[in-house]
Protein backbone atom coordinates (compact mmCIF):
# COMPACT_ATOMS: atom_id res chain seq x y z
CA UNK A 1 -6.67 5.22 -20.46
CA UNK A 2 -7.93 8.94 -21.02
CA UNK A 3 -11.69 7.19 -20.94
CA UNK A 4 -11.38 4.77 -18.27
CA UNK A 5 -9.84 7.92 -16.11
CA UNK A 6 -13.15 10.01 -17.13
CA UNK A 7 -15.39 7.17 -16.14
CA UNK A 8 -13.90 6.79 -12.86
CA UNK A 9 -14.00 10.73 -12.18
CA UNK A 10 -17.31 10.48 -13.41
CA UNK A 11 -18.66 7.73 -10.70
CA UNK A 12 -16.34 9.41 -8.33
CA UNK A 13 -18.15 13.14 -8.54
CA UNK A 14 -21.54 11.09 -8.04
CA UNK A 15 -20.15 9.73 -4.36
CA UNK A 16 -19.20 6.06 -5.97
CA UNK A 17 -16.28 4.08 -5.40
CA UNK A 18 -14.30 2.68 -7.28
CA UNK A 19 -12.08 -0.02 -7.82
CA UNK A 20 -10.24 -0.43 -11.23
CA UNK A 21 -7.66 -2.91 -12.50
CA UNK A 22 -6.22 -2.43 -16.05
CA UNK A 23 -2.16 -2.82 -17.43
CA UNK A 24 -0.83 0.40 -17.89
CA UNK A 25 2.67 0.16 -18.57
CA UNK A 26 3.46 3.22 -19.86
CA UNK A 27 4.40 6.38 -17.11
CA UNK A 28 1.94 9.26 -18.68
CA UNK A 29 -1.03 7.07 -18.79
CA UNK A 30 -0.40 6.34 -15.37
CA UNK A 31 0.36 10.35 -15.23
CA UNK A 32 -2.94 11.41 -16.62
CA UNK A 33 -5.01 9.00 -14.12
CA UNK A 34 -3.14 10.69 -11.28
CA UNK A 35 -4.35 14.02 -12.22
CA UNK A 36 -7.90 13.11 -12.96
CA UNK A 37 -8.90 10.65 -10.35
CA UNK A 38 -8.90 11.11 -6.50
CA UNK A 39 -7.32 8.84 -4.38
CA UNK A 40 -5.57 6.56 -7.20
CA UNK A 41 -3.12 4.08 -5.60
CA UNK A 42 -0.91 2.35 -8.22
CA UNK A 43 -0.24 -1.41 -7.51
CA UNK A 44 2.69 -3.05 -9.13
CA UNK A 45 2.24 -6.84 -9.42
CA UNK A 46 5.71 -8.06 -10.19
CA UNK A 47 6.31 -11.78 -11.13
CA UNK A 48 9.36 -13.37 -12.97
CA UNK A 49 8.78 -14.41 -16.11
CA UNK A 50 8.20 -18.42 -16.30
CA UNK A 51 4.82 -17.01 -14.07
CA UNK A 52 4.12 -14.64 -15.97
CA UNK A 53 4.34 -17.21 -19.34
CA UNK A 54 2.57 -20.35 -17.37
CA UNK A 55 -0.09 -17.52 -16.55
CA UNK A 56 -0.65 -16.18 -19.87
CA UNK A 57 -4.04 -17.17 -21.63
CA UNK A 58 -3.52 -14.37 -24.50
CA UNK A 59 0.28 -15.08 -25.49
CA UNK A 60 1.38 -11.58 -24.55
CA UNK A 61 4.03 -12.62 -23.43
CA UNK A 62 5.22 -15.33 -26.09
CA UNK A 63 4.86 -11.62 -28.24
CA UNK A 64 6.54 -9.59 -25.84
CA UNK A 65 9.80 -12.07 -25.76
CA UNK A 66 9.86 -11.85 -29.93
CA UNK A 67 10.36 -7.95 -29.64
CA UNK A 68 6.54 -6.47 -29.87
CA UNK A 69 6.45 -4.88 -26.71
CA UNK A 70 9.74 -3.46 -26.44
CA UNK A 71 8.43 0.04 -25.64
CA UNK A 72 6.84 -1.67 -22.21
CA UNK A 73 8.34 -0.03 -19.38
CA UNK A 74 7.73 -1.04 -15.73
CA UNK A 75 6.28 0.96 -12.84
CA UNK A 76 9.18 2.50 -10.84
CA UNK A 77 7.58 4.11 -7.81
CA UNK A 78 3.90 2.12 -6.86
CA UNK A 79 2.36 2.60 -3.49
CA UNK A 80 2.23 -1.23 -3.36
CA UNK A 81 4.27 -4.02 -4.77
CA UNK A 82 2.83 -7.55 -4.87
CA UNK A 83 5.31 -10.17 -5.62
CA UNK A 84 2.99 -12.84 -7.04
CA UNK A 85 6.03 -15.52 -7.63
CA UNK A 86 5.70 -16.81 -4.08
CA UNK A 87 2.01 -17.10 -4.33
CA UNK A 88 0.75 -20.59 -5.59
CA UNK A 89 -1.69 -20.30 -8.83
């Protein structure tokens, strides 16, 4: 995270925008963006989980259910909440 927050603060200092979409489930990655990048709006796509398993190419979640992700925890406080269940795929 501490790279992809340089490269944006980098493109940012030389008058580019950006737009950048990346999983960051944990609350001082999403800490140490903040504090590097300028205008950084957090976006919390929330789905139940038979989406987010139908969804999944990579089996994340297949892992995730058998206890490797247990650290994971979700964003409590975005500036914008999708709710993809409702959305057709």
């Amino acid at each position: 995270m501490h790279r992809i927050g340089h490269l944006i603060k980098t493109l940012q200092k030389n008058s580019v925008s950006t737009v950048c979409s990346f999983v960051s489930p944990y609350k001082e990655s999403r800490k140490a963006i903040r504090e590097m990048v300028q205008n950084n709006i957090v976006v919390y796509i929330k789905a139940d989980i038979e989406t987010c398993k139908k969804r999944d190419t990579a089996g994340k979640y297949e892992k995730a259910l058998k206890g490797a992700h247990s650290t994971l925890k979700c964003n409590t406080n975005p500036k914008i909440m999708l709710i993809i269940s409702f959305l057709k795929s």
